[in-house]
Protein backbone atom coordinates (compact mmCIF):
# COMPACT_ATOMS: atom_id res chain seq x y z
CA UNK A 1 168.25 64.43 67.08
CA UNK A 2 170.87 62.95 64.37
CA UNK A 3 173.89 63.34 67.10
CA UNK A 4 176.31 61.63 64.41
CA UNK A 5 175.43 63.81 61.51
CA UNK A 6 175.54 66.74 64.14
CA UNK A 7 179.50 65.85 65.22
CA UNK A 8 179.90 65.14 61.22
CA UNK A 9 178.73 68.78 60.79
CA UNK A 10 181.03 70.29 63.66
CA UNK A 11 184.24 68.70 62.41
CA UNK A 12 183.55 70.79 58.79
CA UNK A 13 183.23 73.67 60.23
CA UNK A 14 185.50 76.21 60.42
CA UNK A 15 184.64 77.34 64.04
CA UNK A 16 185.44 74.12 65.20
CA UNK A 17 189.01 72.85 66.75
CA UNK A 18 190.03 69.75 68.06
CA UNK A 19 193.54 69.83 67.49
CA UNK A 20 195.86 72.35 68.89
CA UNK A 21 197.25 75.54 66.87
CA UNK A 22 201.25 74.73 66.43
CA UNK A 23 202.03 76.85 69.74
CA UNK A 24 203.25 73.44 72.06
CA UNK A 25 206.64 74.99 71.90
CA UNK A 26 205.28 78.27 72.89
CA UNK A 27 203.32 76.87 75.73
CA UNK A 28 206.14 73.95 77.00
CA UNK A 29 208.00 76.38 79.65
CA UNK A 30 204.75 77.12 81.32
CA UNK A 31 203.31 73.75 81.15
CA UNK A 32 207.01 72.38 82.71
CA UNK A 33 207.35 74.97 85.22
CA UNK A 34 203.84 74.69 86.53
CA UNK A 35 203.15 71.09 86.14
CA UNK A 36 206.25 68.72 86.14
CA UNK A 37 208.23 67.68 88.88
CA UNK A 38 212.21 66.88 88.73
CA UNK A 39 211.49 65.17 92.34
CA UNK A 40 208.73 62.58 90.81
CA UNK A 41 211.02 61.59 88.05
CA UNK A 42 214.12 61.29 90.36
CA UNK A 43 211.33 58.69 92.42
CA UNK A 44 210.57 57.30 88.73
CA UNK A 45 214.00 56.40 87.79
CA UNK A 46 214.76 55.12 91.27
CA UNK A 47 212.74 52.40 91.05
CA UNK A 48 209.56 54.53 92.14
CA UNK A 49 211.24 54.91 95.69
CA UNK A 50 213.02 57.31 97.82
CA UNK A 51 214.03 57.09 101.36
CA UNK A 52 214.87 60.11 103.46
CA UNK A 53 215.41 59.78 107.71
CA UNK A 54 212.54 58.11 108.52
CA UNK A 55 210.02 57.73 105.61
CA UNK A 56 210.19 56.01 102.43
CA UNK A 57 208.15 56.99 99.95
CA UNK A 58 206.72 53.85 97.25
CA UNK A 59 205.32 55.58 94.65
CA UNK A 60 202.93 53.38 92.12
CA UNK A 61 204.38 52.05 88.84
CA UNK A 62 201.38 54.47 87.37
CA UNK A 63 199.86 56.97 88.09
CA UNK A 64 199.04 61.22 87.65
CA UNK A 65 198.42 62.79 84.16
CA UNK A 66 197.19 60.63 81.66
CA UNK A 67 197.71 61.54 77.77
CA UNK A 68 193.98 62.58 77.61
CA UNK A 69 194.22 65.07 80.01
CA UNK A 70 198.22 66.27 79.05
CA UNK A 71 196.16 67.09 75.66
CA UNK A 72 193.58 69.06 77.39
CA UNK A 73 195.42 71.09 79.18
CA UNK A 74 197.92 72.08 75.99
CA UNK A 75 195.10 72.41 73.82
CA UNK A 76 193.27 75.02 76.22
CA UNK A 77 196.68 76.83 76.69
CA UNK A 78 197.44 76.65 73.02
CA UNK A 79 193.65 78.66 72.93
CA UNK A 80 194.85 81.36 75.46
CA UNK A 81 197.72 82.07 73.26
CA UNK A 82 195.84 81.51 70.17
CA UNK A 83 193.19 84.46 70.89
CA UNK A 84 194.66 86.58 72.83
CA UNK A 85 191.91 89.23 72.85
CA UNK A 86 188.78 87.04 72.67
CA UNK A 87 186.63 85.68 75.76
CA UNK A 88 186.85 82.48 76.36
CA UNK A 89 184.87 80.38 78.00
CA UNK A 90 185.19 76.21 79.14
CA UNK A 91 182.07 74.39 79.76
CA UNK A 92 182.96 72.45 83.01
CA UNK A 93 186.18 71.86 84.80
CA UNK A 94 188.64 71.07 82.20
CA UNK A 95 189.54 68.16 84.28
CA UNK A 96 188.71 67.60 88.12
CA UNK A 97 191.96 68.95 89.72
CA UNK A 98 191.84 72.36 91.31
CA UNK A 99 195.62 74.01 90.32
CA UNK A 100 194.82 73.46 86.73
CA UNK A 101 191.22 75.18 87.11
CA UNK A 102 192.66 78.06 89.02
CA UNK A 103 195.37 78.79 86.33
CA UNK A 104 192.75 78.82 83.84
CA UNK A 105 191.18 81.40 85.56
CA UNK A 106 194.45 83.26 86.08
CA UNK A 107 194.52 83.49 82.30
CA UNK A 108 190.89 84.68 82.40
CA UNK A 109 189.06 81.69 80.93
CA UNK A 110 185.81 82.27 82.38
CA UNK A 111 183.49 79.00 83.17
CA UNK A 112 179.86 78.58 82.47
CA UNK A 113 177.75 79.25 86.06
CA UNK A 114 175.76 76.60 86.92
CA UNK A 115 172.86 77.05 88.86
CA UNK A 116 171.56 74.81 91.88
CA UNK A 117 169.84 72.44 90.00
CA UNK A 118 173.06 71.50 87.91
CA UNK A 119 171.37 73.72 84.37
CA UNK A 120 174.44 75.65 82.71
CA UNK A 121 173.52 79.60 82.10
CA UNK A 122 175.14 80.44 78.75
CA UNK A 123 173.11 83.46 78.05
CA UNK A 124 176.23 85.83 78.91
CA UNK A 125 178.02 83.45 75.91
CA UNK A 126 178.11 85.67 72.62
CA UNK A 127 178.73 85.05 69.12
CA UNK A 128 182.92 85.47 68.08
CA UNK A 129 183.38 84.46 71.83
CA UNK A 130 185.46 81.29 72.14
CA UNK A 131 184.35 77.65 74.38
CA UNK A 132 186.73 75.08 75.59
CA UNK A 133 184.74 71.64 75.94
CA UNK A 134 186.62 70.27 78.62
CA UNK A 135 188.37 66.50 78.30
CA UNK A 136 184.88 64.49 79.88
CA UNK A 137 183.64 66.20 76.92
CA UNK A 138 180.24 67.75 76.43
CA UNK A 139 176.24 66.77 75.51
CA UNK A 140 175.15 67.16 71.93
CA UNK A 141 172.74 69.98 73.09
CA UNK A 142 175.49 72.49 74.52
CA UNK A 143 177.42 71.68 71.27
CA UNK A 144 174.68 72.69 68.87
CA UNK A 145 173.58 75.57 70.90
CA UNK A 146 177.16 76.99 71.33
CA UNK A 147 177.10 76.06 67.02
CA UNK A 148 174.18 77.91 66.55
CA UNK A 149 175.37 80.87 68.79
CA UNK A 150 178.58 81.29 66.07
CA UNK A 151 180.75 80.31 68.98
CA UNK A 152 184.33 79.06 68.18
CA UNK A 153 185.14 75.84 69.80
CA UNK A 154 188.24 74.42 70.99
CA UNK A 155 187.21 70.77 72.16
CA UNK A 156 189.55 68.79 74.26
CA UNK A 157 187.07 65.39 74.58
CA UNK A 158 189.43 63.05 75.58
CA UNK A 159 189.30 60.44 72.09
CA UNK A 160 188.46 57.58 74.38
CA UNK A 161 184.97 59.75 75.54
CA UNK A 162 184.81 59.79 72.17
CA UNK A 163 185.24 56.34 71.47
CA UNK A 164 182.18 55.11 74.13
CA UNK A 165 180.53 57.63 72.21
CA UNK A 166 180.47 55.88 69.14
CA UNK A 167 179.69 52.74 70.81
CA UNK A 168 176.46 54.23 72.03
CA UNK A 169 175.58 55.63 67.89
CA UNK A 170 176.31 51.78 67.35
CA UNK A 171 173.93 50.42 69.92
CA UNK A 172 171.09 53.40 68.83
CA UNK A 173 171.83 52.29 65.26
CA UNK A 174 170.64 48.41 66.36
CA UNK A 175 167.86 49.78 68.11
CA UNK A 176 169.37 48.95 72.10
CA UNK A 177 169.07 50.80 75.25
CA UNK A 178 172.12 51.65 76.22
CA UNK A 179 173.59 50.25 79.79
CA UNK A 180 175.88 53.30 80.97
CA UNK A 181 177.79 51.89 83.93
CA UNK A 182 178.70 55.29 85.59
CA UNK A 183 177.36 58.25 87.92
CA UNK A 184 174.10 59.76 86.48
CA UNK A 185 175.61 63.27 87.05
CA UNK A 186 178.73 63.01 85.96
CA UNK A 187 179.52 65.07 83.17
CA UNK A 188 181.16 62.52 81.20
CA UNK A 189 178.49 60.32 81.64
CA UNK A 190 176.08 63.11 80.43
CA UNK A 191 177.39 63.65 77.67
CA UNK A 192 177.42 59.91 76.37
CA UNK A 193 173.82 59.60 77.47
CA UNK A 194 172.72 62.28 74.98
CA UNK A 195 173.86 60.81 72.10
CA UNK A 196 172.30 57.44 73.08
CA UNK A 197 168.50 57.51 72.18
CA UNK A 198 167.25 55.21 74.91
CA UNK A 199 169.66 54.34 77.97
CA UNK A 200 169.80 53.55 81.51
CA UNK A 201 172.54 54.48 84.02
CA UNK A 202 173.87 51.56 86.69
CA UNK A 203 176.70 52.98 89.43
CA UNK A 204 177.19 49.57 90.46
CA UNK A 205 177.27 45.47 90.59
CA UNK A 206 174.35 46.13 93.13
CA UNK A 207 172.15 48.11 90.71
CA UNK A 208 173.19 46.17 87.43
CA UNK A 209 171.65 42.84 89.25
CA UNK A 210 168.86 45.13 90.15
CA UNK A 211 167.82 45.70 86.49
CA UNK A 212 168.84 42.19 85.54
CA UNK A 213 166.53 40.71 88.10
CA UNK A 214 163.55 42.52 86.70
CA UNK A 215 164.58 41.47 83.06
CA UNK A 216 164.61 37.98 84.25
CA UNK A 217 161.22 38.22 85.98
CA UNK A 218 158.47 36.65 83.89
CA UNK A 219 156.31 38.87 82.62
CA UNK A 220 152.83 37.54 84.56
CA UNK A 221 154.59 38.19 87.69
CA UNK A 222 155.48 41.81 87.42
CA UNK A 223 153.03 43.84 88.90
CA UNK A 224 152.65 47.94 88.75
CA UNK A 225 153.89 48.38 91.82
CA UNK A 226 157.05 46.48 90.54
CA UNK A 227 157.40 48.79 87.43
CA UNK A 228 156.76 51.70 89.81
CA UNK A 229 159.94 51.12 92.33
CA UNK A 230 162.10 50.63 88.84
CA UNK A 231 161.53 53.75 87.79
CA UNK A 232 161.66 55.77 90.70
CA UNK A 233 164.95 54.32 91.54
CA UNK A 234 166.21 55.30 88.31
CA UNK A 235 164.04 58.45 87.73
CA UNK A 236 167.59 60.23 87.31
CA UNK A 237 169.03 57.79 85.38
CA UNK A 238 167.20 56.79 82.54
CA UNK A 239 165.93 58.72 79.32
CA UNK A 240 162.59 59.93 79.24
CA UNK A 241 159.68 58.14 78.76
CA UNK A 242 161.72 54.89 79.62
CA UNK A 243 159.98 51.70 79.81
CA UNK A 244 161.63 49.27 81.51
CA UNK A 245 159.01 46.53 79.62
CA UNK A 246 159.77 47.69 76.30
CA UNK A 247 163.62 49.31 76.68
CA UNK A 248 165.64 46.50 78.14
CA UNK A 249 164.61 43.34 75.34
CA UNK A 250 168.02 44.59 73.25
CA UNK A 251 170.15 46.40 75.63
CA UNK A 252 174.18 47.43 74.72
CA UNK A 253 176.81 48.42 77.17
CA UNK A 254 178.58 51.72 77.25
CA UNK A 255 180.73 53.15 80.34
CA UNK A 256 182.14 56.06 81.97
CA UNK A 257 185.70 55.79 81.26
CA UNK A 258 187.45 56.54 84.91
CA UNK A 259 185.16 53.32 86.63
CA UNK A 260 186.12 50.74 87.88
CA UNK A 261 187.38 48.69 85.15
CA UNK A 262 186.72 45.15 86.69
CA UNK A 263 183.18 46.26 87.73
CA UNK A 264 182.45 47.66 84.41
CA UNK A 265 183.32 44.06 82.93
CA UNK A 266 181.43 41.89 85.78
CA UNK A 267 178.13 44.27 84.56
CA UNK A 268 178.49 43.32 80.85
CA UNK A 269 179.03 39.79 81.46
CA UNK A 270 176.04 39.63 83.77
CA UNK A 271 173.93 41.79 81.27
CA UNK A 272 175.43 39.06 78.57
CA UNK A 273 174.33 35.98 80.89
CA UNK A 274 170.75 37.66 81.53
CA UNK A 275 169.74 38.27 78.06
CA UNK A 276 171.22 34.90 77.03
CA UNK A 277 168.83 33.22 80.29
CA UNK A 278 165.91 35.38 78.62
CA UNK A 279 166.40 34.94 75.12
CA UNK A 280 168.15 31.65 74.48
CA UNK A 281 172.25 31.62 73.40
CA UNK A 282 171.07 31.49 69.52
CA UNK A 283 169.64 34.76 69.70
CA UNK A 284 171.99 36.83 72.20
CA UNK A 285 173.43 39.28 69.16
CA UNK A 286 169.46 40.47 68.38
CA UNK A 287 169.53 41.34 72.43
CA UNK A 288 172.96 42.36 73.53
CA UNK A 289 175.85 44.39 72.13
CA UNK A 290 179.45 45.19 73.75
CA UNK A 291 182.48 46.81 72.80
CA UNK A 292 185.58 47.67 74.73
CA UNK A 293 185.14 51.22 75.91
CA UNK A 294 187.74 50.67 78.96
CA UNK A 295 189.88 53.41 79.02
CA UNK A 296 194.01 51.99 79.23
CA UNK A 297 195.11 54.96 81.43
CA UNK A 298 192.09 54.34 84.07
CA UNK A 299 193.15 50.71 83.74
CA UNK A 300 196.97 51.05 83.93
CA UNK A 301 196.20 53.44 87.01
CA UNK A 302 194.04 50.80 88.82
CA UNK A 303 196.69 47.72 87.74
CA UNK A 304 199.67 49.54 89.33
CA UNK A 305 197.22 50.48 92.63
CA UNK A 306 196.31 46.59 93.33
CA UNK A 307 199.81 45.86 92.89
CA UNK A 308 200.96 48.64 95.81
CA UNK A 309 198.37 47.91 97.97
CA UNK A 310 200.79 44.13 97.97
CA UNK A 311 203.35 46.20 99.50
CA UNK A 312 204.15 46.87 103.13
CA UNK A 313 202.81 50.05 103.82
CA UNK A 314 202.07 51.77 106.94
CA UNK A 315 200.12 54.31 105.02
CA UNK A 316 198.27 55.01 101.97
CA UNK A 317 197.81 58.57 100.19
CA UNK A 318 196.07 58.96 97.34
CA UNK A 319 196.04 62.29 95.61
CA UNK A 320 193.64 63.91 93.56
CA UNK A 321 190.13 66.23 93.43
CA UNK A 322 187.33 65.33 95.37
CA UNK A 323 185.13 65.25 92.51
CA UNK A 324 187.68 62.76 90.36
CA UNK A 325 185.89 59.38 89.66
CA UNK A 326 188.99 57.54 89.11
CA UNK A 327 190.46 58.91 92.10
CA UNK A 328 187.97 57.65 94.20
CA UNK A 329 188.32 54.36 92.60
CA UNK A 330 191.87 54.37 93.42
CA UNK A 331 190.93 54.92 96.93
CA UNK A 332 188.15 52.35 97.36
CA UNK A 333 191.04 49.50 96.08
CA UNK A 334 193.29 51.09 99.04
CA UNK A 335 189.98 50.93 101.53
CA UNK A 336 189.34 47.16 99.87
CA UNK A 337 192.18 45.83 101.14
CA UNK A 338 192.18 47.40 104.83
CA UNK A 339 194.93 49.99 104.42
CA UNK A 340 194.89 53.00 106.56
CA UNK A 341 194.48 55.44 103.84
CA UNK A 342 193.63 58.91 102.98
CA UNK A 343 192.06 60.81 99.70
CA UNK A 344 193.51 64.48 99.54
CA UNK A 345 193.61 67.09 96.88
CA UNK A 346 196.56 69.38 97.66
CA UNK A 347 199.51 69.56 99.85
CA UNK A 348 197.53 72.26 102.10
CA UNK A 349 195.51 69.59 103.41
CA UNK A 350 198.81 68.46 105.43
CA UNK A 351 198.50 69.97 108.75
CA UNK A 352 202.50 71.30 110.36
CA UNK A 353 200.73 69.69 113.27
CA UNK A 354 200.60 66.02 111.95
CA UNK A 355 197.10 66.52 111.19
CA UNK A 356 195.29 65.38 107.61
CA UNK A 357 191.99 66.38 106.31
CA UNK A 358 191.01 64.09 103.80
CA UNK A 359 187.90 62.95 102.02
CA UNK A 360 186.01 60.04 102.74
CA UNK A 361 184.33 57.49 100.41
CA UNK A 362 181.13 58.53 101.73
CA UNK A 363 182.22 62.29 100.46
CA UNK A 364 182.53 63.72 104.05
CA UNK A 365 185.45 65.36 104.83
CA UNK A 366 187.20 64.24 107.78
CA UNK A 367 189.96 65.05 110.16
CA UNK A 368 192.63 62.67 111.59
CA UNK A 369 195.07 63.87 114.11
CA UNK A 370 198.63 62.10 114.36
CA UNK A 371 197.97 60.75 110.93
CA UNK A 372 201.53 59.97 110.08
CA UNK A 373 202.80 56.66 113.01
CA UNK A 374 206.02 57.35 114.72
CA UNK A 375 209.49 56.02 113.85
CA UNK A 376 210.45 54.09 110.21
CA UNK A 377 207.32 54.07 107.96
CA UNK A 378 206.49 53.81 104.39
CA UNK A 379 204.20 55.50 102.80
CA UNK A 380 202.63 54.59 99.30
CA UNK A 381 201.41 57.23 97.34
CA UNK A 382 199.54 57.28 94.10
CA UNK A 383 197.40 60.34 92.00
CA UNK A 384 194.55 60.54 89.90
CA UNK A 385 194.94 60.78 85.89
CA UNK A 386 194.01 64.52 85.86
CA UNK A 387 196.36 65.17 89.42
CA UNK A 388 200.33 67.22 88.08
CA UNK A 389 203.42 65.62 89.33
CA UNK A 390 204.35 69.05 90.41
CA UNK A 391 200.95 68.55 93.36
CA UNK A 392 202.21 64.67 94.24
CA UNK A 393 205.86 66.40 94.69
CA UNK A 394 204.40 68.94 97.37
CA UNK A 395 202.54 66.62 99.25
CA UNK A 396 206.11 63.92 99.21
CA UNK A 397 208.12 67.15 100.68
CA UNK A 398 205.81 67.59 103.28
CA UNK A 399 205.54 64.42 104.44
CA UNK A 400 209.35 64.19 104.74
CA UNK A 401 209.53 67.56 106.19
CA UNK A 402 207.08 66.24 109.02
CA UNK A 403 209.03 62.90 109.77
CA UNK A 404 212.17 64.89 109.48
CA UNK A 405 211.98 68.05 111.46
C-alpha cells in the first residue's frame, strides 16, 4: 500500500478534519470547569510547592497535559458540538486517562469494541456516521476502511505521531527496516508500523543488543536454530514475512513517542555503532538512517522527574492511567532511584484509611496499608501528559485531608 499518497488523499477530502471547527470559545467553560485546577496553578506560581500542617507537597517543574493531548481533547469536543445529531464514534481511547474517556461517553461518543484478540469490530460503523482518531493516532488500514465506508473523520494524531510517521515513509523510501523502539501493542506504535513496509519492534536496551548481536554474527556461524529463536521472540513484533538475514543490512530508527527518551537514544547509537562494525564507517548512510522523533513534552516530563527524584522526599506519587506509557516511564525513574513510590490513576485509589492501591511496574495492582509515614513529610507528585490538573488537585486534597484530620 502507498500509505503517503493514501494520507495525501485524506487531507483533500472533504470528509476529512484535522483541525478544529471555530467552537474553542464555545467549548472553553467546559474544558475549564472539568479539567483545570485553580489549586495546581496556586502550587505553580508558588514555586511548585505548598505546605499545609504536616505535608508539603513538591510538585515537578513539568508535568500533566501536554499540547498534543489539550488539542485532542478540544478537537473531539469541538466534534460533539459540531454534529450534534450524528453518531460518533473514536477509534481507541482518545488518550489513556479514564475522566476524559468517561466524559466522552457522557456526550455519547461511542468507541469501537474490540474483541479478545485486540481486532476492532467496525461493522456497526455506517456511512454519514462520524470517527474521532484518537491523539496515538491510527493504522493506515482503519483510515482507508473508515474512507471507503464515507465516514467523516475528525483526527486528533498528535503532529509529533505524525512526525515519526514520516520518518518511517523516509526510511521505506531508502529501502530500511524500520527499528520501532516501543511496545508491539501499543496503539501508537501500531499505527507507525503500518506505514513502514518492513520493521521490527525493540521494548528495550536488552532486546535492541539482542538484534544487534545477531547482525554482528558472521554469517557461517548462524545456524537455523539461531534464525528460529529470532523470530519467535519477535513473532509479534516484526512485519510479515520478516527475514532477519535479508531485513536488518539497512535498518532506520523510528520510536514511540512517550519512551523513554534516553533509552530510545542509547538504541540508535548502538544500532549506529553495529552497522558501522558490520559495514565499515564509509558506508554507514547506505545501512543506517535516524531522525529525531523524540517527542519535547515526553522529554520535558522525564527532565523535570530526574530532577525531583534529587529532592528529599519521603514519598513519591505519580499520577496517571495504567495503560499510559509515559506514565510508567515516569514511575520506573522514581523506582530507579529507590524512592518509595506509587503509580495511581484517580483520587479514589486513596483509601480514608491510609491505604493506597496502586499499580506496579510489573502491571499488578497492589495494596499498601499506612502508605503515607507519620509526622512532617513531603510528598512529590508528578502526572502523565494525558493526566487533567483538575485529577492531580484531588489526589493533593486528599493527601492533606489524611495528614490533617
Amino acid at each position: 500500500m502507498d500509505t503517503k499518497a493514501l494520507r495525501r488523499s485524506l487531507h483533500s477530502s472533504e470528509n476529512y478534519h484535522r483541525k478544529g471547527f471555530g467552537r474553542e470559545e464555545e467549548i472553553a467553560p467546559t474544558l475549564e470547569s472539568e479539567y483545570q485546577s485553580q489549586l495546581i496553578q496556586q502550587i505553580r506560581s508558588n514555586g511548585h510547592s505548598l505546605t499545609q500542617g504536616n505535608v508539603t507537597i513538591r510538585l515537578a517543574e513539568a508535568f500533566g497535559f501536554c499540547w498534543g493531548v489539550e488539542r485532542a481533547i478540544s478537537m473531539a469536543y469541538e466534534t460533539r458540538r459540531q454534529f450534534p445529531a450524528e453518531r460518533i464514534w473514536i477509534t481507541n481511547e482518545i488518550i489513556h486517562n479514564p475522566l476524559v474517556n468517561e466524559n466522552l461517553r457522557q456526550m455519547n461518543v461511542a468507541f469501537v469494541s474490540v474483541d479478545e484478540q485486540g481486532s476492532k469490530d467496525f461493522s456497526k460503523v455506517e456511512t454519514g456516521d462520524v470517527v474521532i482518531l484518537p491523539a496515538f493516532g491510527a493504522s493506515v488500514q482503519e483510515m482507508q476502511l473508515l474512507s471507503s465506508k464515507g465516514c467523516t473523520i475528525m483526527d486528533t494524531t498528535c503532529p509529533w505521531v505524525s512526525k515519526v510517521w514520516t520518518s518511517v515513509e523516509k526510511h521505506k523510501k531508502k529501502e530500511c527496516t524500520s527499528i520501532i523502539h516501543g511496545k508491539y501493542n501499543h496503539e501508537e506504535t501500531i499505527a507507525t508500523s503500518s506505514h513502514a513496509d518492513k520493521y521490527l519492534v525493540v521494548l528495550n536496551l536488552e532486546q535492541a543488543e539482542y538484534v544487534c548481536n545477531y547482525i554482528l554474527k558472521p554469517d557461517a556461524q548462524k545456524s537455523e536454530a539461531d534464525k528460529a529463536e529470532f523470530l519467535k521472540k519477535f513473532s509479534k513484533a516484526s512485519s510479515a514475512g520478516f527475514d532477519p538475514d535479508c531485513d536488518l543490512e539497512r535498518v532506520g530508527i523510528a520510536n514511540q513517542t512517550t519512551m523513554l527518551k534516553g533509552e530510545t537514544e542509547q538504541i540508535g547509537k548502538l544500532f549506529e555503532l553495529t552497522m558501522m562494525k558490520k559495514y565499515g564507517p564509509a558506508t554507514l548512510n547506505e545501512h543506517f538512517v535516524s531522525f529525531n522523533t523524540i517527542c519535547d513534552a515526553t522529554q520535558e516530563r522525564q527532565d523535570a522527574m530526574l530532577g525531583l527524584v534529587e529532592e528529599e522526599l519521603d514519598v513519591m506519587v505519580v499520577i496517571g492511567g495504567f495503560n499510559s506509557s509515559n506514565t510508567t516511564h515516569l514511575q520506573e525513574i522514581a523506582e530507579a532511584k529507590g524512592l518509595i513510590s506509587y503509580h495511581i490513576d484517580q483520587v479514589e485509589r486513596l483509601g480514608v484509611d491510609n491505604r493506597i492501591q496502586y499499580r506496579a511496574l510489573n502491571g499488578d495492582l497492589k495494596i499498601q496499608e499506612n502508605w503515607l509515614p507519620e509526622g512532617k513529610i513531603t510528598v512529590g507528585i508528578t502526572s502523565g501528559a494525558s493526566t487533567p490538573d483538575k485529577v492531580v488537585e484531588d489526589v493533593i486534597k486528599r493527601i492533606f485531608a489524611l495528614k490533617n484530620p
